[in-house]
Protein backbone atom coordinates (compact mmCIF):
# COMPACT_ATOMS: atom_id res chain seq x y z
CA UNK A 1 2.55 74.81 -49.50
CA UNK A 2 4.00 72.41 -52.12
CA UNK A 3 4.00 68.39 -51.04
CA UNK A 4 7.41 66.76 -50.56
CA UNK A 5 8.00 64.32 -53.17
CA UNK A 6 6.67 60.55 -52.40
CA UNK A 7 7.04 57.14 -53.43
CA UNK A 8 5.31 56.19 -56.58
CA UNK A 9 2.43 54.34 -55.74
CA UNK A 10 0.86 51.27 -58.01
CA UNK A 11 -2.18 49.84 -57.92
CA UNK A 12 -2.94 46.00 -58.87
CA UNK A 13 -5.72 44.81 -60.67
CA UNK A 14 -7.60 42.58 -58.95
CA UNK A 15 -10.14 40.88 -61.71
CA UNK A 16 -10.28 40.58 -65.54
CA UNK A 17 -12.40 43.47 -66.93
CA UNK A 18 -15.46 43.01 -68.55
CA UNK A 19 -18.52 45.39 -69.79
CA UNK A 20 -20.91 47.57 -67.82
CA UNK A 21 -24.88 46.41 -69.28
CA UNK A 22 -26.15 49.10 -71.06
CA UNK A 23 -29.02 50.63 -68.96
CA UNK A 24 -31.86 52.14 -70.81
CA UNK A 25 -32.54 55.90 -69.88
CA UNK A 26 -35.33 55.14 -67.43
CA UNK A 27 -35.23 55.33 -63.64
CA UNK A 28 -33.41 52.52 -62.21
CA UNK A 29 -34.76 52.46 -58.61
CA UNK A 30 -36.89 49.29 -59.07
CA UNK A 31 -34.05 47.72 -61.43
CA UNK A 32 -33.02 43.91 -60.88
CA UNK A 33 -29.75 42.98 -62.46
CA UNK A 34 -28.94 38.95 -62.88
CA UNK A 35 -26.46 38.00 -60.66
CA UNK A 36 -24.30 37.29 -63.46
CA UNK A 37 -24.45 41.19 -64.65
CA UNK A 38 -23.79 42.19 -60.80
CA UNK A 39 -20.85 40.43 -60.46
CA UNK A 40 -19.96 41.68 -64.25
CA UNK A 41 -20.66 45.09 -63.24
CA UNK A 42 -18.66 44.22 -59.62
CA UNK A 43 -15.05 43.38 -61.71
CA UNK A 44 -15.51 46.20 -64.49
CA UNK A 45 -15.40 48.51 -61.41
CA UNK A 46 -12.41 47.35 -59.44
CA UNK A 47 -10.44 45.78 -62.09
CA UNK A 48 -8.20 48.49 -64.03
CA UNK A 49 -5.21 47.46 -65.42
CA UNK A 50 -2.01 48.10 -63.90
CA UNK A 51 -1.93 51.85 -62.91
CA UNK A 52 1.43 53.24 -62.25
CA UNK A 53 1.16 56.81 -60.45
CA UNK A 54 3.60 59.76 -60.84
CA UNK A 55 4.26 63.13 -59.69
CA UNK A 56 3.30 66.04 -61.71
CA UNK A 57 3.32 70.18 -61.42
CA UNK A 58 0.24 71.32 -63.33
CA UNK A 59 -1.73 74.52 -63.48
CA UNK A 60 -5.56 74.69 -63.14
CA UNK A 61 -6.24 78.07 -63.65
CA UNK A 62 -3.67 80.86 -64.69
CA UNK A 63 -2.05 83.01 -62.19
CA UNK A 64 1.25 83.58 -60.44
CA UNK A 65 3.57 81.17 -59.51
CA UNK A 66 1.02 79.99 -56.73
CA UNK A 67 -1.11 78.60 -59.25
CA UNK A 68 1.35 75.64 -59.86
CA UNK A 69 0.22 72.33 -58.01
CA UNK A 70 2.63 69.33 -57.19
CA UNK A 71 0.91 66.35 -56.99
CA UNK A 72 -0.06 62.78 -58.18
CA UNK A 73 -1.62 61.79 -61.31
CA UNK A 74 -1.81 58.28 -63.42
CA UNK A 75 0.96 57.92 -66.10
CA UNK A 76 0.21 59.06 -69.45
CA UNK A 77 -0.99 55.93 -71.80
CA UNK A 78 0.88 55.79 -75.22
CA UNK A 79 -0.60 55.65 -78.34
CA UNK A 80 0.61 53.15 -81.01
CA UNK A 81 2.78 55.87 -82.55
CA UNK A 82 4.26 57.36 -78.93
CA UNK A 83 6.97 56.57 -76.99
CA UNK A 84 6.94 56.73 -73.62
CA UNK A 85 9.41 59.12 -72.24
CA UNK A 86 11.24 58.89 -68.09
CA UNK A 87 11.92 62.36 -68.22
CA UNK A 88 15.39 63.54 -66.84
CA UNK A 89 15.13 67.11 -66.84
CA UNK A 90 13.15 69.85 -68.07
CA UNK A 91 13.96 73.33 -68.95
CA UNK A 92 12.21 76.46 -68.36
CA UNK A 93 11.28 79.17 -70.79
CA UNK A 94 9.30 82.18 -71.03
CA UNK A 95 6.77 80.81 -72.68
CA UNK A 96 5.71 78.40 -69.16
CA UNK A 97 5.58 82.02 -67.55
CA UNK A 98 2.99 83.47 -70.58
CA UNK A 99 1.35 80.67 -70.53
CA UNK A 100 0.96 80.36 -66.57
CA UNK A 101 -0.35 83.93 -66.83
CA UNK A 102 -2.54 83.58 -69.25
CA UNK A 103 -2.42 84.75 -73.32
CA UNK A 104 -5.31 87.01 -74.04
CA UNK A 105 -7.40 85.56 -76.53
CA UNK A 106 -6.25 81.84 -75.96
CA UNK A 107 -8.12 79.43 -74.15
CA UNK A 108 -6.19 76.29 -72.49
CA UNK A 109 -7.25 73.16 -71.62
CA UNK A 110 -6.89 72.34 -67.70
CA UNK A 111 -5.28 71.05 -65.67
CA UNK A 112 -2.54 71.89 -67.85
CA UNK A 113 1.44 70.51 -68.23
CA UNK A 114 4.00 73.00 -68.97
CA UNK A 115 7.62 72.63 -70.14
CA UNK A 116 8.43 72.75 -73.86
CA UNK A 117 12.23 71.60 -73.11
CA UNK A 118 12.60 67.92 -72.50
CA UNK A 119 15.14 65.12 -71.95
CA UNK A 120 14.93 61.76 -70.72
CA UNK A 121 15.17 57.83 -71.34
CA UNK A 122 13.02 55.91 -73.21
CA UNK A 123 10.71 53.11 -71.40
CA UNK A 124 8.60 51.91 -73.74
CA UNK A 125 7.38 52.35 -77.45
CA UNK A 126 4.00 51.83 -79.23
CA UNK A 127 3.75 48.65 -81.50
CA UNK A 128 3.87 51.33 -85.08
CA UNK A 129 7.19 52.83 -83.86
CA UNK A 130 10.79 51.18 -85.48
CA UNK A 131 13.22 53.75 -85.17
CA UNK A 132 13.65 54.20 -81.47
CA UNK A 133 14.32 52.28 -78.77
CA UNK A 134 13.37 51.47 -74.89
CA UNK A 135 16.79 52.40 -73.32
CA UNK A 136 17.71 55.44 -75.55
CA UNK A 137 18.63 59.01 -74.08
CA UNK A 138 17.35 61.46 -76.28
CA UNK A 139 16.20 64.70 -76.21
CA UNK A 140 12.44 65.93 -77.49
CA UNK A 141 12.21 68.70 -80.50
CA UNK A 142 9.90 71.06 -78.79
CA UNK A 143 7.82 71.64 -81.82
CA UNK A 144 4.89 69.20 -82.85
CA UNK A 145 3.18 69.50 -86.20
CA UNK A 146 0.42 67.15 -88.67
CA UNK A 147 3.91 65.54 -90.80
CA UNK A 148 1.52 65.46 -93.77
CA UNK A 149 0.18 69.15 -94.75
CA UNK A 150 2.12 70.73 -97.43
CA UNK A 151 4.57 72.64 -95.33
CA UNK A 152 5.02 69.73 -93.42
CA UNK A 153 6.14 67.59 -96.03
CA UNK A 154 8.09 70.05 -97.70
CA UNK A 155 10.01 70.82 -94.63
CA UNK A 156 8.90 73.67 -93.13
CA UNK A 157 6.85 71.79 -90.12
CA UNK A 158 7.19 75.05 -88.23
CA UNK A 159 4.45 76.95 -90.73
CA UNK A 160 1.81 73.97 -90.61
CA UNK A 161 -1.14 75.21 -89.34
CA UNK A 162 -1.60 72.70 -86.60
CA UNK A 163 2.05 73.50 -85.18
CA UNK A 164 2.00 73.86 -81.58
CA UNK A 165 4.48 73.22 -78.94
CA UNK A 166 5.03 70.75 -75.77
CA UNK A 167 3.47 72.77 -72.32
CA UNK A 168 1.55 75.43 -75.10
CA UNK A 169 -1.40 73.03 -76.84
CA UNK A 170 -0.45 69.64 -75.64
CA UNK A 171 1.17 69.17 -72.25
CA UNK A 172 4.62 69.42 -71.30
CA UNK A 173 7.61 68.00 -69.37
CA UNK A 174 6.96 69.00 -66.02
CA UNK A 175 6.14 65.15 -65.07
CA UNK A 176 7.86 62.18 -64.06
CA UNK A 177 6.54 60.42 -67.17
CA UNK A 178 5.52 61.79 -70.68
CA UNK A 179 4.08 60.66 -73.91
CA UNK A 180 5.41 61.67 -76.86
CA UNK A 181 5.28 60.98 -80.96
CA UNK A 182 7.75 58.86 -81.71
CA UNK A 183 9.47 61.40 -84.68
CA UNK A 184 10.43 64.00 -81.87
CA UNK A 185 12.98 62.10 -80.12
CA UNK A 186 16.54 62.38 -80.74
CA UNK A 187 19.22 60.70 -79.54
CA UNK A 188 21.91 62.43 -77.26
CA UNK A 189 25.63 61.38 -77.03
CA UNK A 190 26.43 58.73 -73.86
CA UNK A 191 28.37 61.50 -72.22
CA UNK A 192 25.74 64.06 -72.17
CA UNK A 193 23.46 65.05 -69.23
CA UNK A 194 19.64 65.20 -69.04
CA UNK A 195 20.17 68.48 -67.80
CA UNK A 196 22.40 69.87 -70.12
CA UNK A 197 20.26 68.05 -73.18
CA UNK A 198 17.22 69.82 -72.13
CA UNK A 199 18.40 73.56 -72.27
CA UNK A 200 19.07 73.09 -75.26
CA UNK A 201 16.53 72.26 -77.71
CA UNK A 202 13.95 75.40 -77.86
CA UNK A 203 16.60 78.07 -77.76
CA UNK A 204 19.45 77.35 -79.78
CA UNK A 205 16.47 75.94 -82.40
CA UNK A 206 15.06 79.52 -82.15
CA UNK A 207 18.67 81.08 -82.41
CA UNK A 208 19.73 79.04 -85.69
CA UNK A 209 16.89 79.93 -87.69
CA UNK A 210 16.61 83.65 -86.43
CA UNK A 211 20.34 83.98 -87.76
CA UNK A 212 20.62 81.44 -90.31
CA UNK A 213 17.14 81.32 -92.08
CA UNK A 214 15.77 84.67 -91.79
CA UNK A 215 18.54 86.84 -91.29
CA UNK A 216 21.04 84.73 -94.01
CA UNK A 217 24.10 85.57 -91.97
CA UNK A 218 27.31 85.96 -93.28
CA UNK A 219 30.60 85.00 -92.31
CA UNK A 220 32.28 87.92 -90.22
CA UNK A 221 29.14 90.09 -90.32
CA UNK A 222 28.72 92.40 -87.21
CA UNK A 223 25.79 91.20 -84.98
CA UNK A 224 23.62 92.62 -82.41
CA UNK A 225 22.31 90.34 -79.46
CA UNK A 226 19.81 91.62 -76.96
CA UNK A 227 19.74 90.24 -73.47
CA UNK A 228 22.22 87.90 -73.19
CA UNK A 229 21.72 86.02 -70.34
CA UNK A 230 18.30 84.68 -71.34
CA UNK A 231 18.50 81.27 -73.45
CA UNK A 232 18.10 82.87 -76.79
CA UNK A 233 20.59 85.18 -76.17
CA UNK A 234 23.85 82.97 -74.79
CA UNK A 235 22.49 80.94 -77.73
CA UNK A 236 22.27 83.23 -80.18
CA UNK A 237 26.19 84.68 -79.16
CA UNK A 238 27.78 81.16 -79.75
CA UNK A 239 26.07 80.57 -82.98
CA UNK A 240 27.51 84.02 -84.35
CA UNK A 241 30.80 83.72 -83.55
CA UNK A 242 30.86 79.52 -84.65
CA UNK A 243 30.58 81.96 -88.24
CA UNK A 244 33.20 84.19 -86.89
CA UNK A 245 31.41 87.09 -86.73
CA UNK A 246 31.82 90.74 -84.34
CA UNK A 247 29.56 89.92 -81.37
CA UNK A 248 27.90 92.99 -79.55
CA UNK A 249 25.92 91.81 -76.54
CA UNK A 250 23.14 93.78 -74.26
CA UNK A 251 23.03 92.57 -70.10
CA UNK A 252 22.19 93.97 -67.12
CA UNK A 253 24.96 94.37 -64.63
CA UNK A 254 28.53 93.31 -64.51
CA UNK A 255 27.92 89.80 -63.63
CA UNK A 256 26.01 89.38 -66.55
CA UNK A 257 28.16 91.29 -68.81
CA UNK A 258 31.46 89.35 -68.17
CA UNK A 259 29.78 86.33 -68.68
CA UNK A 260 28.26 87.68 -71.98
CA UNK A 261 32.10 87.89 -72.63
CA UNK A 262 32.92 84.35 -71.62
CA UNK A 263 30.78 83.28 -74.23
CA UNK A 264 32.53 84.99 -77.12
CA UNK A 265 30.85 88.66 -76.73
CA UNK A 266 33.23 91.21 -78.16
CA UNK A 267 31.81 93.71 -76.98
CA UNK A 268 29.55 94.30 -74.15
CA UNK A 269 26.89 96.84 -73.23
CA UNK A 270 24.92 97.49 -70.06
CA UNK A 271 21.31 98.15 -71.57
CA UNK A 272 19.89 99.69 -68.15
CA UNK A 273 22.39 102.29 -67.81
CA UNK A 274 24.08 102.79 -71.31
CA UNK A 275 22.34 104.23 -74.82
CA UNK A 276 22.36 100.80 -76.71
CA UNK A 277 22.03 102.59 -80.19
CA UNK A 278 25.13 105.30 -79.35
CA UNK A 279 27.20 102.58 -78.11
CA UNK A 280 26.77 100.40 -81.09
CA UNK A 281 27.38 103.50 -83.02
CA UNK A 282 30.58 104.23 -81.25
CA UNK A 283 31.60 100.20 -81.89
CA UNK A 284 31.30 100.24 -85.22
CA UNK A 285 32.52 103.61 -86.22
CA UNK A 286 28.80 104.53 -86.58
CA UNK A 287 27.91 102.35 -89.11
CA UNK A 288 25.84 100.03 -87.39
CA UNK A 289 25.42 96.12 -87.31
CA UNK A 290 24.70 93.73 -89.82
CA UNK A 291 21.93 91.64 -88.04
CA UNK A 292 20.13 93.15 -84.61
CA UNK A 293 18.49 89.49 -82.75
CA UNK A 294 15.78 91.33 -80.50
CA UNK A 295 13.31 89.36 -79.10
CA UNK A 296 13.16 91.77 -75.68
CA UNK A 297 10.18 94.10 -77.52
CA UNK A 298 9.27 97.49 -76.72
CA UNK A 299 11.71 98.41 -74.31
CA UNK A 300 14.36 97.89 -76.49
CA UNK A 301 12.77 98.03 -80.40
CA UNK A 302 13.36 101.58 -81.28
CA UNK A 303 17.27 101.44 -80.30
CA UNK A 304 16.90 98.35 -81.52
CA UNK A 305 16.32 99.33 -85.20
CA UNK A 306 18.45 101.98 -84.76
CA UNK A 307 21.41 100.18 -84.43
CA UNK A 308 20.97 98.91 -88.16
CA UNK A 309 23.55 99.58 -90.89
CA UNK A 310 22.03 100.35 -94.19
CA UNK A 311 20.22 96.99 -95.24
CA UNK A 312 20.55 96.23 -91.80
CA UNK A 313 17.92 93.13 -90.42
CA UNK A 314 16.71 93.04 -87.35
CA UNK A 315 15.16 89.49 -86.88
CA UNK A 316 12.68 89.15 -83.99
CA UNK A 317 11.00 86.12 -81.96
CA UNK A 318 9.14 87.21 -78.81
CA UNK A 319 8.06 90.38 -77.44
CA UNK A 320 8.36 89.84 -73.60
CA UNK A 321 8.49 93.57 -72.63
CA UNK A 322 5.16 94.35 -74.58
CA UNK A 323 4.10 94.01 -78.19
CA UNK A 324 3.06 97.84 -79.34
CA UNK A 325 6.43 98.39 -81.39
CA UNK A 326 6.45 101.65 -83.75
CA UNK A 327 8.41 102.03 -86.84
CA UNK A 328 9.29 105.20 -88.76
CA UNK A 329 8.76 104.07 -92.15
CA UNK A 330 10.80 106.98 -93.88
CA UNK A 331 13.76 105.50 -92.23
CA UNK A 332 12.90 102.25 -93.10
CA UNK A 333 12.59 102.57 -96.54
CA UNK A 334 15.32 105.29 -96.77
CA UNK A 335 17.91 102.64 -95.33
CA UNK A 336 16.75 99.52 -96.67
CA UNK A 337 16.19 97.98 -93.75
CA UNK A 338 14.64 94.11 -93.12
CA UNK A 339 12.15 94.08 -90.37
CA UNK A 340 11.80 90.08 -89.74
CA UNK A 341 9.62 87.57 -87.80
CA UNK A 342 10.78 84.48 -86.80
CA UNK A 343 8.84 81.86 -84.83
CA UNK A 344 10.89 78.72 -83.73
CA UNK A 345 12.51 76.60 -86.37
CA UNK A 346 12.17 73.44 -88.33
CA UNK A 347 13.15 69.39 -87.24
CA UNK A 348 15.39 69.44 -89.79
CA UNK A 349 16.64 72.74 -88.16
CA UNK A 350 17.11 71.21 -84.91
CA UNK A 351 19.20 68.31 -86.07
CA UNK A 352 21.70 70.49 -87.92
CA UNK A 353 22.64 72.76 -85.08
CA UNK A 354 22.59 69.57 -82.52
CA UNK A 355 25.16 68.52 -84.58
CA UNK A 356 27.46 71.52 -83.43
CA UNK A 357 26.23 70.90 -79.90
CA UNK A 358 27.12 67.16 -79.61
CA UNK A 359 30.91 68.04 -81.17
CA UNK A 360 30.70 70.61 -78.13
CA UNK A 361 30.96 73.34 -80.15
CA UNK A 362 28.04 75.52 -78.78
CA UNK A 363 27.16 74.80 -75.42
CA UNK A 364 24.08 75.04 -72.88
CA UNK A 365 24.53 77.37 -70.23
CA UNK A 366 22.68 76.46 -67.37
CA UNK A 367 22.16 78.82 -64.41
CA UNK A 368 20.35 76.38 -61.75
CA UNK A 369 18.45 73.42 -61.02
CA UNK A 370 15.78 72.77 -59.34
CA UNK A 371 14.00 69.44 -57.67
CA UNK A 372 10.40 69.51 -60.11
CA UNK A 373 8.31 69.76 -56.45
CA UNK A 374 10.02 73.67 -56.52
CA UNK A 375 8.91 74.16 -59.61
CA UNK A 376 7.30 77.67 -57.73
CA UNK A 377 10.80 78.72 -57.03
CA UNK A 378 11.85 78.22 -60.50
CA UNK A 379 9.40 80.51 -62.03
CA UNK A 380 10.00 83.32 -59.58
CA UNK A 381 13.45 83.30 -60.42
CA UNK A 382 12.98 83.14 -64.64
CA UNK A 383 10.17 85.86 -63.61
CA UNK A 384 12.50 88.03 -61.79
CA UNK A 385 14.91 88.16 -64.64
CA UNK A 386 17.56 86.86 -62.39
CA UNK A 387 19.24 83.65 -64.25
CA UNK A 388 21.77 83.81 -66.83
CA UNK A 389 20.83 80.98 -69.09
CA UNK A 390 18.86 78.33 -68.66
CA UNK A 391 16.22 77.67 -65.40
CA UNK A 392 15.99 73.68 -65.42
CA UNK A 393 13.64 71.03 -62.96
CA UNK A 394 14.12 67.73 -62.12
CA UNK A 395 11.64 65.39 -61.39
């Protein structure tokens, strides 16, 4: 059973610290330390400096939901470079649930932090940073690279080698308190929630390059989005018709359907009990779409591709129904089709299509929020494929 939430706690330091003596590597059973050295050794062990406590959900070994553990740890300790980071809310994504699980072949540090999607205020800043200040609201860009390999500095920070994300390599949001390099906050308008500002970053990043980068969409084109209700996918809608283009959407069930429509869908189609491929077909007078955004996998991939006009592109960024895909290559060729992968996005990215979000143009949809301490809950819904947008925690 998960702990109710408590009071932070702080301990006080009760002496000036000083040095341990360095023992030799001999037995110390007959060892007489100077008075001076005991009392030394006395203050180095009781006197920490001030350590402020806060509540955490961490993972120490990968597993269902059950595996998540609400409790008390020390506050991270900035680096000269960090900001320190009250977080306000933090939203959930598929990759806390693969990660939770476990990804064969990937070993991760424990206890581990998840939550890529992060919002908050500002409480304090390392002496190196300038640019942002205690007090500030700002959201975190999920991804974290080297800012100095090539890629990096030619602004593609999403292909350095030593990209990784918050709650995949270094530990996430799901914390009262987090540190964080000072380049990935961003500032979020006065009227903006910390809920709202944290479903945003990871998915409508994702969305923007999968459409704009790699699939070089074009004003009015016909579009494709599978599963609508996830982040991606309400993202992914909005972004398409900002460019005013034909929006067909996939969802399971009316309820997610009609609000697949709400968010500019012009068509809707129910992929558990309707042909997705023959429906498109129908839609467009069987030409097919412009731009297919798939990121559902096997399940969906072969009437996926077949929904493709000639020179069609199907862009793809996750694979959360399986990963063994299987391509006819005479049609591929035959039609001209672009197969593409797409793997988050770039800072520079993330500011342009924040720009869009802070005018309200394209909008968060959030389906429910949780206190952090049900953190369990939260999972088991994302896991049960039963939200329609974004799952968010608050500590």
């Amino acid at each position: 059973m998960l702990r109710p939430a408590s009071t932070r706690m702080r301990v006080r330091s009760v002496a000036s610290s000083a040095q341990l003596p360095e023992l030799p590597l001999a037995s110390t059973q007959n060892l007489t330390i100077p008075a001076s050295q005991e009392t030394s050794a006395y203050q180095h062990a009781v006197a920490v400096d001030t350590l402020d406590w806060m509540k955490v959900a961490r993972i120490y070994q990968h597993g269902g939901p059950e595996v998540l553990v609400y409790e008390d740890t020390p506050e991270p300790r900035i680096k000269a470079n960090e900001i320190l980071l009250r977080v306000g809310a933090c939203a959930l994504n598929h990759l806390d649930l693969f990660v939770r699980g476990g990804i064969p072949g990937m070993k991760f540090d424990m206890p581990h932090v998840l939550g890529s999607d992060i919002a908050g205020e500002v409480v304090r800043v390392g002496e190196l940073c300038e640019r942002v200040k205690p007090g500030w609201r700002v959201l975190l860009s999920p991804g974290l690279s080297c800012r100095q390999c090539t890629q990096c500095v030619s602004g593609y920070d999403n292909l350095c080698r030593r990209y990784t994300m918050f709650g995949y390599r270094e530990d996430g949001g799901n914390a009262e308190y987090l540190a964080a390099p000072e380049y990935s906050a961003i500032r979020i308008p006065n009227d903006m929630g910390y809920e709202e500002a944290a479903a945003v970053p990871l998915v409508f990043l994702t969305a923007w390059h999968m459409l704009m980068a790699r699939a070089n969409l074009q004003p009015g084109e016909d579009v494709l989005v599978l599963a609508a209700s996830s982040g991606v996918g309400s993202a992914a809608i909005q972004i398409a018709k900002l460019f005013h283009c034909r929006v067909i959407a996939t969802a399971g069930g009316e309820a997610k359907l009609a609000k697949a429509r709400e968010l500019g869908a012009d068509h809707v189609i129910d992929h558990y009990l309707q042909d997705i491929s023959a429906e498109v077909r129908k839609i467009t007078a069987k030409r097919g779409v412009d731009v297919v955004i798939e990121h559902v996998g096997t399940a969906t991939w072969q009437k996926s591709v077949e929904s493709l006009a000639p020179a069609g592109r199907l862009v793809t960024c996750g694979a959360t129904t399986g990963f063994d895909a299987k391509v006819d290559l005479r049609f591929l060729f035959s039609r001209q089709l672009s197969l593409l992968g797409s793997f988050m996005g770039t800072i520079g990215e993330l500011h342009r299509v924040l720009q869009f979000v802070f005018r309200g143009q394209l909008k968060p949809v959030i389906d429910r929020v949780y206190p952090l301490a049900e953190i369990r809950a939260a999972h088991e819904r994302l896991e049960a494929k039963e939200q329609f947008g974004k799952v968010v925690v608050v500590p």
